[in-house]
C-alpha atoms as a PDB file:
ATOM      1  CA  UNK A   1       0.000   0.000   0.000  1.00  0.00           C
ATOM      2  CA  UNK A   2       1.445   3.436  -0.782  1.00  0.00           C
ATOM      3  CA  UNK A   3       1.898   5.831   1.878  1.00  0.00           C
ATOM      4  CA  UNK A   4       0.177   9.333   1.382  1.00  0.00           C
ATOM      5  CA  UNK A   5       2.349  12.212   0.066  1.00  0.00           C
ATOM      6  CA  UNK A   6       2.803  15.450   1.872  1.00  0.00           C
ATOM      7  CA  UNK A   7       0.506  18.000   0.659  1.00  0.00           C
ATOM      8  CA  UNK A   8       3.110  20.244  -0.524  1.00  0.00           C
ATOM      9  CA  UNK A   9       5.131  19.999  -3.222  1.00  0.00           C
ATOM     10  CA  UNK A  10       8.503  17.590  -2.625  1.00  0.00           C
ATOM     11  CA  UNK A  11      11.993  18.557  -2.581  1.00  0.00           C
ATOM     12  CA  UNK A  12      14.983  16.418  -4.421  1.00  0.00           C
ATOM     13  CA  UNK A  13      15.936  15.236  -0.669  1.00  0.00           C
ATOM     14  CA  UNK A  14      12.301  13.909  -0.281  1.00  0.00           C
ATOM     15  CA  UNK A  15      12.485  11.610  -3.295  1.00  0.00           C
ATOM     16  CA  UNK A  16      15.803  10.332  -2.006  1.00  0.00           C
ATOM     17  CA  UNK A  17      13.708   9.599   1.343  1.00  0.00           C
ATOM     18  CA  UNK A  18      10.625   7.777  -0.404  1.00  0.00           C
ATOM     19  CA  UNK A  19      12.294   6.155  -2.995  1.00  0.00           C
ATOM     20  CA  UNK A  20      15.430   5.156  -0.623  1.00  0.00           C
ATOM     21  CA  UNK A  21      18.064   6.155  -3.483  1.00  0.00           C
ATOM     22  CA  UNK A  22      21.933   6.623  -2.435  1.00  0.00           C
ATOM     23  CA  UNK A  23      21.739  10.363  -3.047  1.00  0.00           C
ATOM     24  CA  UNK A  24      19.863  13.572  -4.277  1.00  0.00           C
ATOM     25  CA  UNK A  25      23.072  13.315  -6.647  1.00  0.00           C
ATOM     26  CA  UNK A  26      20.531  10.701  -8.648  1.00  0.00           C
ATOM     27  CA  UNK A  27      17.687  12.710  -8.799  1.00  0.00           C
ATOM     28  CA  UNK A  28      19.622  15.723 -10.551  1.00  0.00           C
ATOM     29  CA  UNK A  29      20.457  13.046 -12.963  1.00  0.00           C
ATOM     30  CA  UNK A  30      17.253  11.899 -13.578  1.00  0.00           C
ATOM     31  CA  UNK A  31      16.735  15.243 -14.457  1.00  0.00           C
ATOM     32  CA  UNK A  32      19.225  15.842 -17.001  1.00  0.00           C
ATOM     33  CA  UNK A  33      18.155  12.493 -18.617  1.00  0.00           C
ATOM     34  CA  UNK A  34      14.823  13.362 -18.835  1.00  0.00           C
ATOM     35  CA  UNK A  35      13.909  10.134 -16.624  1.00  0.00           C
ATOM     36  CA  UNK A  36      12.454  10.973 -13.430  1.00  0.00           C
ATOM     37  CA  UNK A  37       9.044  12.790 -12.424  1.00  0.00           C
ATOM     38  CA  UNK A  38       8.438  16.039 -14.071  1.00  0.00           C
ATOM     39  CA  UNK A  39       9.735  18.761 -11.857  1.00  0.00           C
ATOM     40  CA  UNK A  40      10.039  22.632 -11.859  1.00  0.00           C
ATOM     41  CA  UNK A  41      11.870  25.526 -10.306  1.00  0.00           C
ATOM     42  CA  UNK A  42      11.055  27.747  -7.943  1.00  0.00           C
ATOM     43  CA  UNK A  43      14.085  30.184  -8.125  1.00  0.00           C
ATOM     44  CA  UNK A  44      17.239  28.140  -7.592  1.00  0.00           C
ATOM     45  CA  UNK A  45      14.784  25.735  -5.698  1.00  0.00           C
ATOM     46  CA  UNK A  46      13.679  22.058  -7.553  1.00  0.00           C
ATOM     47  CA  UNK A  47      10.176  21.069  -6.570  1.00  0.00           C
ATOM     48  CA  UNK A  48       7.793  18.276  -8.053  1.00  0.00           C
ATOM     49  CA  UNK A  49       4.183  17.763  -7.585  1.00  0.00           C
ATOM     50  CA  UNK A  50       3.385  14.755  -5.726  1.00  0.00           C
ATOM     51  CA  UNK A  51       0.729  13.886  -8.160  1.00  0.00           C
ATOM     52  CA  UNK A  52       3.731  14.025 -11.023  1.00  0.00           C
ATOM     53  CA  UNK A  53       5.350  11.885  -8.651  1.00  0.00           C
ATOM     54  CA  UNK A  54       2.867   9.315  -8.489  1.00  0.00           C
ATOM     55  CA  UNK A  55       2.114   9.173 -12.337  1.00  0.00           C
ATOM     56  CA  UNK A  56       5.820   9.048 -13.330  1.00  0.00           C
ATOM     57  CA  UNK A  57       5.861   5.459 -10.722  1.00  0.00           C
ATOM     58  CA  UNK A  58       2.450   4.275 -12.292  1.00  0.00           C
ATOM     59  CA  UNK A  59       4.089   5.137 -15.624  1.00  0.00           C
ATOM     60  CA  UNK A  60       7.285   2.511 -14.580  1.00  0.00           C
ATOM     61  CA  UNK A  61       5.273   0.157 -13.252  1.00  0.00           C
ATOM     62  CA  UNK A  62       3.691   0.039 -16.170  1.00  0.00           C
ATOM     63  CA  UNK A  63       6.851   0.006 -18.563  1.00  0.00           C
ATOM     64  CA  UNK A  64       8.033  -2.946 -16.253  1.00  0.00           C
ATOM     65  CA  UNK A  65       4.518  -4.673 -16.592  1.00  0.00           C
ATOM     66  CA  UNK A  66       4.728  -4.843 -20.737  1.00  0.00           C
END
């Protein structure tokens, strides 16, 4: 069962928190790749949506599924 996401909008450090990934280091990659959940600035700030979050995992669990 997923747990709920915050109701604001999640930093790079709180991906590397749900998604238990070695550093935030990965999710700047992602990024640059054009892999991971859609994010946006805010200034110098990155911040994603948590419902961008949770379509970009349905989205790989469905690339894993086919």
């Amino acid at each position: 069962m997923a747990l709920p996401l915050p109701s604001r909008y999640l930093t790079p450090d709180d991906l590397v928190e749900m998604f238990e990934l070695p550093s935030v280091e990965t999710v700047y990659q992602w990024r640059r790749k054009r892999t991971g959940p859609r994010g946006f600035r805010v200034g110098r700030h990155l911040r994603f949506d948590p419902d961008d979050v949770w379509a970009w995992v349905d989205s790989r669990r469905s690339e894993a599924a086919a």
